[in-house]
PDB file of N, CA and C in Angstrom:
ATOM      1  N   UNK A   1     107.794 113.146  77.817  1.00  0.00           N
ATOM      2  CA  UNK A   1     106.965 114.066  78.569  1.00  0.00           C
ATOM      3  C   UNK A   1     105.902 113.294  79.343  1.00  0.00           C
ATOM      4  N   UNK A   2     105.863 113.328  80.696  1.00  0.00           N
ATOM      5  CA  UNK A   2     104.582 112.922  81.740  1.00  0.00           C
ATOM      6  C   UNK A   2     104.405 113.616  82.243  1.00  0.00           C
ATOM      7  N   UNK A   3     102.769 113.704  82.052  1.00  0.00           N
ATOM      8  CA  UNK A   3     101.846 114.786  82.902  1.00  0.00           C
ATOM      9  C   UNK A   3     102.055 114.209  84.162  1.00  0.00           C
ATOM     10  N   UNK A   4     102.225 115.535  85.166  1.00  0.00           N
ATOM     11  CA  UNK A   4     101.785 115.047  86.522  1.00  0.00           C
ATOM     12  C   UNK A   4     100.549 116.181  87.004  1.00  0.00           C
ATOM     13  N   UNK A   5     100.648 116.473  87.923  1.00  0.00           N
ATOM     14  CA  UNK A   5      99.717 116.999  89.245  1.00  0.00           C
ATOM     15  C   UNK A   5     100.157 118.148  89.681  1.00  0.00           C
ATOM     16  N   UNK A   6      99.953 119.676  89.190  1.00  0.00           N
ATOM     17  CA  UNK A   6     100.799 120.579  89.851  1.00  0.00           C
ATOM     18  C   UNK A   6     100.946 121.034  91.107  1.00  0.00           C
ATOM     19  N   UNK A   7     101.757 121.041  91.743  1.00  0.00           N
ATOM     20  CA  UNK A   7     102.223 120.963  92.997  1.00  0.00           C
ATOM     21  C   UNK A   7     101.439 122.334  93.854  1.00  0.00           C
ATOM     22  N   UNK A   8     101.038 123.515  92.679  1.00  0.00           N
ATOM     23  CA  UNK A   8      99.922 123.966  93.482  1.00  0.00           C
ATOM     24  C   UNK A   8      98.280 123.211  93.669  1.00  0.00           C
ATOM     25  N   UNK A   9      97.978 122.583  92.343  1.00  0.00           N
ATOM     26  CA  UNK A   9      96.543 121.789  92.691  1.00  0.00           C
ATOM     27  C   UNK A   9      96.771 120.732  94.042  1.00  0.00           C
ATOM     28  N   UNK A  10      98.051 120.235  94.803  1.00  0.00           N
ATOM     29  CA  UNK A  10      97.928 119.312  95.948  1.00  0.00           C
ATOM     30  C   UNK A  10      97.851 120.297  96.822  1.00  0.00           C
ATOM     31  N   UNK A  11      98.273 121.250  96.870  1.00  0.00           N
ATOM     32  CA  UNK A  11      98.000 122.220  98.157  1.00  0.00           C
ATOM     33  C   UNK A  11      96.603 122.884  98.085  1.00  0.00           C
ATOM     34  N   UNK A  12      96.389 123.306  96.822  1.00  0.00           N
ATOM     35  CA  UNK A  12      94.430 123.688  97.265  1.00  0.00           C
ATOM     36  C   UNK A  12      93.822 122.442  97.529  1.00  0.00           C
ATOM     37  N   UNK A  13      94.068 121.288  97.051  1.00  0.00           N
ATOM     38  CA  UNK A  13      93.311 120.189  97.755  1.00  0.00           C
ATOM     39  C   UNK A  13      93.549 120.096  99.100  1.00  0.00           C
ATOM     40  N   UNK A  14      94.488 120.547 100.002  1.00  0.00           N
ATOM     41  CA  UNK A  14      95.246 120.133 101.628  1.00  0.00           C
ATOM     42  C   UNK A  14      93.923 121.402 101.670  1.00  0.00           C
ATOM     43  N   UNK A  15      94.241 122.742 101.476  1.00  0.00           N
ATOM     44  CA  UNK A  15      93.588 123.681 101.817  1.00  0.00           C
ATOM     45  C   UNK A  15      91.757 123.614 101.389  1.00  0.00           C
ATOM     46  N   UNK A  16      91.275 122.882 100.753  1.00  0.00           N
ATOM     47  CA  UNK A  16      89.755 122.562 100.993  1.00  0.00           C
ATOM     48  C   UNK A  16      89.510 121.334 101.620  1.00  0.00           C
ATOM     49  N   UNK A  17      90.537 120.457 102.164  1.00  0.00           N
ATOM     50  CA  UNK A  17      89.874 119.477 103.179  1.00  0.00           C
ATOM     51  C   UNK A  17      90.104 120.033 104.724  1.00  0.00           C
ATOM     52  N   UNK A  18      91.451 120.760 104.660  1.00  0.00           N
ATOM     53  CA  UNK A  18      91.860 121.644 105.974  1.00  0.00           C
ATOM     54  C   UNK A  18      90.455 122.203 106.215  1.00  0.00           C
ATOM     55  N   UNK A  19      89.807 123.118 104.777  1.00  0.00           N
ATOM     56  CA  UNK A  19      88.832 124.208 105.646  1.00  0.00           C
ATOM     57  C   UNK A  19      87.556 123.131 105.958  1.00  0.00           C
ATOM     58  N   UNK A  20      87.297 122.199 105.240  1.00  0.00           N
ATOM     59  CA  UNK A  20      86.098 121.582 105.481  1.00  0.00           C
ATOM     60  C   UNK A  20      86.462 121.233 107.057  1.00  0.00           C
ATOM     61  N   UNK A  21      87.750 120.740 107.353  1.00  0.00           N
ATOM     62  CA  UNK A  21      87.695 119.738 108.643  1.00  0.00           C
ATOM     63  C   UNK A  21      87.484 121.273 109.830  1.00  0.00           C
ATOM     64  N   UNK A  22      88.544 122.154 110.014  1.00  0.00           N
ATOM     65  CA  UNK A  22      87.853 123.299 110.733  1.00  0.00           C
ATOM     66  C   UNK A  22      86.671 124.028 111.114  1.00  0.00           C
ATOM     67  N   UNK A  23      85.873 124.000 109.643  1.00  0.00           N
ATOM     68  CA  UNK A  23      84.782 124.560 109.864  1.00  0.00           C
ATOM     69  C   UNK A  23      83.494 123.378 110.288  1.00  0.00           C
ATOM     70  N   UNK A  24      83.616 122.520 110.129  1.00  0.00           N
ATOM     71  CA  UNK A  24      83.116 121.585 111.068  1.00  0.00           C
ATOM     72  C   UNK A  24      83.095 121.728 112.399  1.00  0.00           C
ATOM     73  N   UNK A  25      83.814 122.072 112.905  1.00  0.00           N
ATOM     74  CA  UNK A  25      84.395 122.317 114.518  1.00  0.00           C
ATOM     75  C   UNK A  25      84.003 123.295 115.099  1.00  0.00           C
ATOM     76  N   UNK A  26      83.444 124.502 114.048  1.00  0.00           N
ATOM     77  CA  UNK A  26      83.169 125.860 115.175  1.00  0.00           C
ATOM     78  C   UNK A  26      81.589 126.156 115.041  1.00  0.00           C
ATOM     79  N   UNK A  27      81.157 127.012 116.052  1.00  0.00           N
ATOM     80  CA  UNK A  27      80.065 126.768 116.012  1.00  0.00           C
ATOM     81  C   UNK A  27      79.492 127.706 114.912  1.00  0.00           C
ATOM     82  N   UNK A  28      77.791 127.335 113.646  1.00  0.00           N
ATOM     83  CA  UNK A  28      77.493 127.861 112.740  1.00  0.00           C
ATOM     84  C   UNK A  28      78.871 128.386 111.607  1.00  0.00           C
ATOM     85  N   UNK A  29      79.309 127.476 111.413  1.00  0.00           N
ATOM     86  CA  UNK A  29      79.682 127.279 110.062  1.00  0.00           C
ATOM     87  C   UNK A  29      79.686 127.810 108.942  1.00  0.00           C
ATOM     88  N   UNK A  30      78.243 127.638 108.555  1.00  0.00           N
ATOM     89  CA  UNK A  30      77.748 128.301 107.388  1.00  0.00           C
ATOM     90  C   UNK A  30      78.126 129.922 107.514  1.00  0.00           C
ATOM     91  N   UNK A  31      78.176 130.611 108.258  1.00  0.00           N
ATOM     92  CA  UNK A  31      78.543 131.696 108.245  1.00  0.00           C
ATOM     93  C   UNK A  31      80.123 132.398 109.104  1.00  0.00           C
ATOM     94  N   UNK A  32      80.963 131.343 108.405  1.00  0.00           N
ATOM     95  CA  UNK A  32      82.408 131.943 108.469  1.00  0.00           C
ATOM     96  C   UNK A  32      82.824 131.343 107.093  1.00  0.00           C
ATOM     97  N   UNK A  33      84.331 131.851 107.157  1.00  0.00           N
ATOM     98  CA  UNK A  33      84.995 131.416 105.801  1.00  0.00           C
ATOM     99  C   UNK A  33      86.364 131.417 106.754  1.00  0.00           C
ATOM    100  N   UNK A  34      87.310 130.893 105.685  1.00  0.00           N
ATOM    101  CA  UNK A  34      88.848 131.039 106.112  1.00  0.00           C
ATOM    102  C   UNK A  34      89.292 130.947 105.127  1.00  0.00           C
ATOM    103  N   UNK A  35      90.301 132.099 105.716  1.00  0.00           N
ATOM    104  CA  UNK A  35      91.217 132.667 104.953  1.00  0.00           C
ATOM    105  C   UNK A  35      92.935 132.094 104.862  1.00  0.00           C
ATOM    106  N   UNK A  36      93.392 131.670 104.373  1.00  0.00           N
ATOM    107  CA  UNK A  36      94.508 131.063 104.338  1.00  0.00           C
ATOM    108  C   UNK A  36      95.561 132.074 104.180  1.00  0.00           C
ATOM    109  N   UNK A  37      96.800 132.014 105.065  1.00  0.00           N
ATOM    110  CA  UNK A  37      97.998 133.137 105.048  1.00  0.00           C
ATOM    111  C   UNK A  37      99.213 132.830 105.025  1.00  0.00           C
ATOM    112  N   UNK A  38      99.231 131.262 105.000  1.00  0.00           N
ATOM    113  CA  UNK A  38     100.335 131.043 104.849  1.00  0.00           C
ATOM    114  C   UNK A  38     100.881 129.438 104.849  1.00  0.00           C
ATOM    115  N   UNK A  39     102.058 128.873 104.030  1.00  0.00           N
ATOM    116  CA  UNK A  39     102.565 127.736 103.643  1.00  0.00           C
ATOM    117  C   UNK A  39     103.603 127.233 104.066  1.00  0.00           C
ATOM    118  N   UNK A  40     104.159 126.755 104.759  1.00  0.00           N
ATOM    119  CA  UNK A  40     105.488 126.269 105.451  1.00  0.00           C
ATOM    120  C   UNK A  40     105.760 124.835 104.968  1.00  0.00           C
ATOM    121  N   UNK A  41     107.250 124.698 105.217  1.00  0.00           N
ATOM    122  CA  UNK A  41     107.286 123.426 105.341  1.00  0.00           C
ATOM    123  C   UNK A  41     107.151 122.121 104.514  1.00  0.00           C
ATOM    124  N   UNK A  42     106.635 122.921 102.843  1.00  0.00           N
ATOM    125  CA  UNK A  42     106.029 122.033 101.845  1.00  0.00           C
ATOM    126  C   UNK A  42     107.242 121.354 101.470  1.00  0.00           C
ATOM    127  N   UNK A  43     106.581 120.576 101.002  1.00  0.00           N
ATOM    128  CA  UNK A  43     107.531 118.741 100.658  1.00  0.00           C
ATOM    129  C   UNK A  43     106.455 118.218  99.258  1.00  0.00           C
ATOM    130  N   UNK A  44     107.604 118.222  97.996  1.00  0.00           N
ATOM    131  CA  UNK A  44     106.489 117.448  97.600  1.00  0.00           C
ATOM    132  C   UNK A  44     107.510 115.869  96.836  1.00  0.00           C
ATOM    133  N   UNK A  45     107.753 114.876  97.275  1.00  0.00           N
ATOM    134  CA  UNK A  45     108.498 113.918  97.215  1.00  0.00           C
ATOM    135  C   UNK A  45     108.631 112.782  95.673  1.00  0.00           C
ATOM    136  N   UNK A  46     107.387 112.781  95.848  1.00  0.00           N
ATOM    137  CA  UNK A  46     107.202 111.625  94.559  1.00  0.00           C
ATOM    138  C   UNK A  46     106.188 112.614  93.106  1.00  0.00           C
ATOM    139  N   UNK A  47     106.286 112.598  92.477  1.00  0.00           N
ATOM    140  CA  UNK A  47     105.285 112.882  91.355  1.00  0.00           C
ATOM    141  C   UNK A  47     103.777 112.041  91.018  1.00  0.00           C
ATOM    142  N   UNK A  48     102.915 113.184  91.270  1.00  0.00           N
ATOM    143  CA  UNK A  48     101.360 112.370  90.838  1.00  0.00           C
ATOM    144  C   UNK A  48     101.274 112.686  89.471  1.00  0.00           C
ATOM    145  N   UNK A  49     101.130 111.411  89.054  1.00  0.00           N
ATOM    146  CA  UNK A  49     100.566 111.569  87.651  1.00  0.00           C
ATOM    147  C   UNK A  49      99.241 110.939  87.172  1.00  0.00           C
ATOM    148  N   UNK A  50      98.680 110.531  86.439  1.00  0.00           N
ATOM    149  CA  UNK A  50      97.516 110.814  85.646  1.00  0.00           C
ATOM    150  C   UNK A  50      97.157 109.035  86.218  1.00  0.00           C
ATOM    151  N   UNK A  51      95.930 108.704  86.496  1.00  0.00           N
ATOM    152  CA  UNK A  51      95.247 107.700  87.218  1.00  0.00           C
ATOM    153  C   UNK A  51      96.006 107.142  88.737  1.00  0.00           C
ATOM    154  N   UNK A  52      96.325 108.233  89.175  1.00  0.00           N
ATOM    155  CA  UNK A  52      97.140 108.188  90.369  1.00  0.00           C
ATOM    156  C   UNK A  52      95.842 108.386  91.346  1.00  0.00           C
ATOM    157  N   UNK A  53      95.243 107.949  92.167  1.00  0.00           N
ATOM    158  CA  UNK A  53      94.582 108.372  93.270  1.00  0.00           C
ATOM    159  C   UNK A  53      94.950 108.852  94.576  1.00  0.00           C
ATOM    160  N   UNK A  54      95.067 109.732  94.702  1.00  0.00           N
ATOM    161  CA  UNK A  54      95.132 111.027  96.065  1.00  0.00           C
ATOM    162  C   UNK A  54      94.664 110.940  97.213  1.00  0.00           C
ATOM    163  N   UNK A  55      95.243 110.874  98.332  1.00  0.00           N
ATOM    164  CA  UNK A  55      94.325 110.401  99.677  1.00  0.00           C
ATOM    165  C   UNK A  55      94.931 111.740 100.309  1.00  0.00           C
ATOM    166  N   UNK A  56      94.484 112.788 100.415  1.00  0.00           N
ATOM    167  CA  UNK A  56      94.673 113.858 101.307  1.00  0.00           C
ATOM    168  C   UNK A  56      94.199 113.803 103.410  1.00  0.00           C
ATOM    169  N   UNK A  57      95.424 114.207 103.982  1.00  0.00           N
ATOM    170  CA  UNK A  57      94.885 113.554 104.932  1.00  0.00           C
ATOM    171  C   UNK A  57      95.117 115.019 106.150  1.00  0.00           C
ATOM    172  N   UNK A  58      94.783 115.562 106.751  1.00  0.00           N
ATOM    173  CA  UNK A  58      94.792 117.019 107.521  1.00  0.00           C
ATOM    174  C   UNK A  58      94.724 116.806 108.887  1.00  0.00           C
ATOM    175  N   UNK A  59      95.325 117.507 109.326  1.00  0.00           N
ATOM    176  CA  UNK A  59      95.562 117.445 111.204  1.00  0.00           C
ATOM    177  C   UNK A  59      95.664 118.703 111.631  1.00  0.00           C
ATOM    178  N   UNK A  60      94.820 118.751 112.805  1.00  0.00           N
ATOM    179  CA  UNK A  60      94.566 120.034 113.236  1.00  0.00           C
ATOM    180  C   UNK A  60      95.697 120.392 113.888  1.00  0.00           C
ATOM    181  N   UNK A  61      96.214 121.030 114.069  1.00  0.00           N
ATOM    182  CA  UNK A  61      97.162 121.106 114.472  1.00  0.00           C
ATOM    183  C   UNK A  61      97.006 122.196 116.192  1.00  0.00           C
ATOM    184  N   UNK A  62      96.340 123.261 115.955  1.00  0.00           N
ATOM    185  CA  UNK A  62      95.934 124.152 117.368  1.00  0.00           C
ATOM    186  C   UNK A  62      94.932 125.328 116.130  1.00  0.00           C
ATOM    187  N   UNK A  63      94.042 125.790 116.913  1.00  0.00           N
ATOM    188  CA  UNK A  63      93.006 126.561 116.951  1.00  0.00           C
ATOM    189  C   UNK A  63      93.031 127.663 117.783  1.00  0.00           C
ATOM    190  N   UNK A  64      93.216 129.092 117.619  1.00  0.00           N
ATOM    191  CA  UNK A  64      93.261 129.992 119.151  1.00  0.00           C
ATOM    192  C   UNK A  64      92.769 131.305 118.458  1.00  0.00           C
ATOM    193  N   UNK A  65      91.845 131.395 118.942  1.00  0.00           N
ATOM    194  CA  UNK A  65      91.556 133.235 118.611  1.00  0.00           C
ATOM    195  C   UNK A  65      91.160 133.304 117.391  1.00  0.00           C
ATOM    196  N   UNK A  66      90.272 132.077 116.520  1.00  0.00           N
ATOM    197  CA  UNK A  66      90.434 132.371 115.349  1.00  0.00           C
ATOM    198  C   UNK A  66      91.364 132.080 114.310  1.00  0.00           C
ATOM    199  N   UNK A  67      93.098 131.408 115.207  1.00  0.00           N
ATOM    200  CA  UNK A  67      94.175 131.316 114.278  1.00  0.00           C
ATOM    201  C   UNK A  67      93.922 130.209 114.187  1.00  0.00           C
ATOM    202  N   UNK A  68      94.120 129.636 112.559  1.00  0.00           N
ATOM    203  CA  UNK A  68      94.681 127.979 112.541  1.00  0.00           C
ATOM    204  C   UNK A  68      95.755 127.341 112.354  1.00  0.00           C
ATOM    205  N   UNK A  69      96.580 126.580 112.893  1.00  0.00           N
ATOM    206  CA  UNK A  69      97.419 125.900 111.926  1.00  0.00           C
ATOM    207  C   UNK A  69      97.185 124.158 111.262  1.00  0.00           C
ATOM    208  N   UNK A  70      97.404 124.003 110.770  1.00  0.00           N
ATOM    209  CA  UNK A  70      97.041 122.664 109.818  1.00  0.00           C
ATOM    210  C   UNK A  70      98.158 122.131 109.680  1.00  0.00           C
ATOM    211  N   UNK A  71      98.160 120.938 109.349  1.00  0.00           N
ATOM    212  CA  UNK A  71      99.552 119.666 108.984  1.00  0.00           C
ATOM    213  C   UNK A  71      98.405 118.743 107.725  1.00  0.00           C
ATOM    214  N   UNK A  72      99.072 118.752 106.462  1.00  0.00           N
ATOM    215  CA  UNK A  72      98.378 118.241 105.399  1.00  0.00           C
ATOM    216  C   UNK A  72      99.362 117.181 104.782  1.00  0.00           C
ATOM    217  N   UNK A  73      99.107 115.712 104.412  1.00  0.00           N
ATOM    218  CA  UNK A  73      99.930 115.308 103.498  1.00  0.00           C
ATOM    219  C   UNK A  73      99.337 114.131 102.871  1.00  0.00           C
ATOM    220  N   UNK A  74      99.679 114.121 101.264  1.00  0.00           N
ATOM    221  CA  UNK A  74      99.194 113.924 100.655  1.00  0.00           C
ATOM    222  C   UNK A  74      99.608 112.318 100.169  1.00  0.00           C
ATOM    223  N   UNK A  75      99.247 111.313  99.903  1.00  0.00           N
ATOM    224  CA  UNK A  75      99.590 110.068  99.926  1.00  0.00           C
ATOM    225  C   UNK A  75      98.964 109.209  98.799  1.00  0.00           C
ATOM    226  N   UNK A  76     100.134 108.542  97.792  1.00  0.00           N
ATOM    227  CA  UNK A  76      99.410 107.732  96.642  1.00  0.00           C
ATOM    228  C   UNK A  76      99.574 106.151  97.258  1.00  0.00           C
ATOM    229  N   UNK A  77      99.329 105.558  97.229  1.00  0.00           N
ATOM    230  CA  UNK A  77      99.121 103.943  97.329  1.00  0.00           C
ATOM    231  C   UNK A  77      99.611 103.672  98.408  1.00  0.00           C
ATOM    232  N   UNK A  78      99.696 105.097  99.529  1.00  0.00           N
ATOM    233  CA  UNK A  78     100.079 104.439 100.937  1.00  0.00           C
ATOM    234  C   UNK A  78     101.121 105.390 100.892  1.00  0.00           C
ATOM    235  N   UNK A  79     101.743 106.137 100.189  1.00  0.00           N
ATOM    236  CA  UNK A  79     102.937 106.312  99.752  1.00  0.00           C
ATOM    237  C   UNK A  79     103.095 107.435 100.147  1.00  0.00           C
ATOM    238  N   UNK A  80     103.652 108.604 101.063  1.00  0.00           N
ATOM    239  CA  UNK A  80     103.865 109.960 100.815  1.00  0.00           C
ATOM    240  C   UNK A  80     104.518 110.130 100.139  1.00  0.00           C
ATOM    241  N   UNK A  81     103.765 111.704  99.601  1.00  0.00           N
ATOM    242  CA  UNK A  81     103.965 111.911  98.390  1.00  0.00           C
ATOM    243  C   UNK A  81     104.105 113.514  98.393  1.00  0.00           C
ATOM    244  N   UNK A  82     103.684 114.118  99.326  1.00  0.00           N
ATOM    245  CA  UNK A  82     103.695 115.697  99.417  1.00  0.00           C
ATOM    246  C   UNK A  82     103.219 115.999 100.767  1.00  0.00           C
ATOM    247  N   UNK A  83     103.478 117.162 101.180  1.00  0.00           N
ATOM    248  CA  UNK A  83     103.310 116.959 102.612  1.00  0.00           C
ATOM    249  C   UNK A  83     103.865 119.048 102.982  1.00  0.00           C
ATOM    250  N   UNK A  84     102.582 119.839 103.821  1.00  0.00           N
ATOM    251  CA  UNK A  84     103.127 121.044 104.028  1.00  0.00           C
ATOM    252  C   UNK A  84     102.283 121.695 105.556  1.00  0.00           C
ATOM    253  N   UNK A  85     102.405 122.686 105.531  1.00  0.00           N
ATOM    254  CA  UNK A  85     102.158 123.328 106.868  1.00  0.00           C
ATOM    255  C   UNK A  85     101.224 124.430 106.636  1.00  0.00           C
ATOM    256  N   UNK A  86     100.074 124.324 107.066  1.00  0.00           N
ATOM    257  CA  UNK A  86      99.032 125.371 106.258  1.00  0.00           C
ATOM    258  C   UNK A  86      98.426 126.508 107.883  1.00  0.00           C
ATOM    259  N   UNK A  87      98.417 127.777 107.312  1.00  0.00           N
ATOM    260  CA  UNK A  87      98.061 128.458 108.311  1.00  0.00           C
ATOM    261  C   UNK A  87      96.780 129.617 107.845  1.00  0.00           C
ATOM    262  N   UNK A  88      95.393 129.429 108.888  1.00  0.00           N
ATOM    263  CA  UNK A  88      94.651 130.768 108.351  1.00  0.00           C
ATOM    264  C   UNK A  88      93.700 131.120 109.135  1.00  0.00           C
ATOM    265  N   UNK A  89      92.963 131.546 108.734  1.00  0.00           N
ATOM    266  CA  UNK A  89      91.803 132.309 109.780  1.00  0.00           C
ATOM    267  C   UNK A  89      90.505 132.358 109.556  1.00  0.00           C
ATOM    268  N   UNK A  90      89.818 132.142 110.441  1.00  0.00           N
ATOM    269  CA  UNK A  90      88.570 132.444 110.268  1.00  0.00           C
ATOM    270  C   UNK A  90      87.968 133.343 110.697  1.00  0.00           C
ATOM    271  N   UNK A  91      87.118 133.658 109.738  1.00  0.00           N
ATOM    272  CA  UNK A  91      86.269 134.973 109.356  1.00  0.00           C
ATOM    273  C   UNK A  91      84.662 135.079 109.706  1.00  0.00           C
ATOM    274  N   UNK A  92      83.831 135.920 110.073  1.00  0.00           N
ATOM    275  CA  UNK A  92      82.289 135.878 109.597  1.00  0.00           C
ATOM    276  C   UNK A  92      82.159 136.536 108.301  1.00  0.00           C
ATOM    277  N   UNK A  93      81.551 135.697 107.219  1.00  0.00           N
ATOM    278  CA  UNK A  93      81.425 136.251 106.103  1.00  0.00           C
ATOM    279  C   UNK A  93      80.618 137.466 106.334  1.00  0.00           C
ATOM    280  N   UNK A  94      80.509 138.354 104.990  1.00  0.00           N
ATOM    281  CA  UNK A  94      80.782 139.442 105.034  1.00  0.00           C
ATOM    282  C   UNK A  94      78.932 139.329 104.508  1.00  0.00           C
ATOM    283  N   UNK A  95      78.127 140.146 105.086  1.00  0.00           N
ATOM    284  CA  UNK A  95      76.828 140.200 105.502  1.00  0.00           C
ATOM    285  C   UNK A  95      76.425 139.247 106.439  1.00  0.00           C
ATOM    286  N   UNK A  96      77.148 138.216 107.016  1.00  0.00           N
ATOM    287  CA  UNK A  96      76.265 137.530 107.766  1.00  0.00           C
ATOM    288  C   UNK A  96      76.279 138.003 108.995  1.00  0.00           C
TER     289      UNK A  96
END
């Protein structure tokens, strides 16, 4: 038995560097969120396991109206290792 990395914890990691790198980009920040709707395309190739270090790496892919799409993949010692297609939206949070 080897622990690895569940193949959903590499995609919320794609999906909180995705939203950090987006919301960087639009103007006041602090008051949107995004919403994620959807996953394409996922690949996950090699197994992360336990003192494995993770280099998550995100590409914008196009921005329009609010829509995003993202290109995320995930890389151990240089190595791809997982790799998917992330799509979502941004929002004004809700009182701001």
């Amino acid at each position: 038995d080897q622990p690895v990395m569940p193949a959903v914890l590499i995609l919320e990691s794609m999906a909180q560097a995705g939203a950090f790198l987006v919301l960087n980009t639009v103007p006041d920040p602090l008051q949107k969120n995004m919403l994620f709707s959807a996953i394409s395309d996922s690949k996950f190739r090699i197994p992360i396991i336990p003192g494995d270090q993770v280099e998550i790496k995100m590409q914008l892919i196009k921005i329009r109206l609010g829509a995003v799409k993202l290109r995320g993949e995930a890389y151990v010692f240089g190595k791809l290792v997982a790799e998917a297609n992330l799509m979502a939206n941004i929002v004004n949070r809700v009182g701001a």
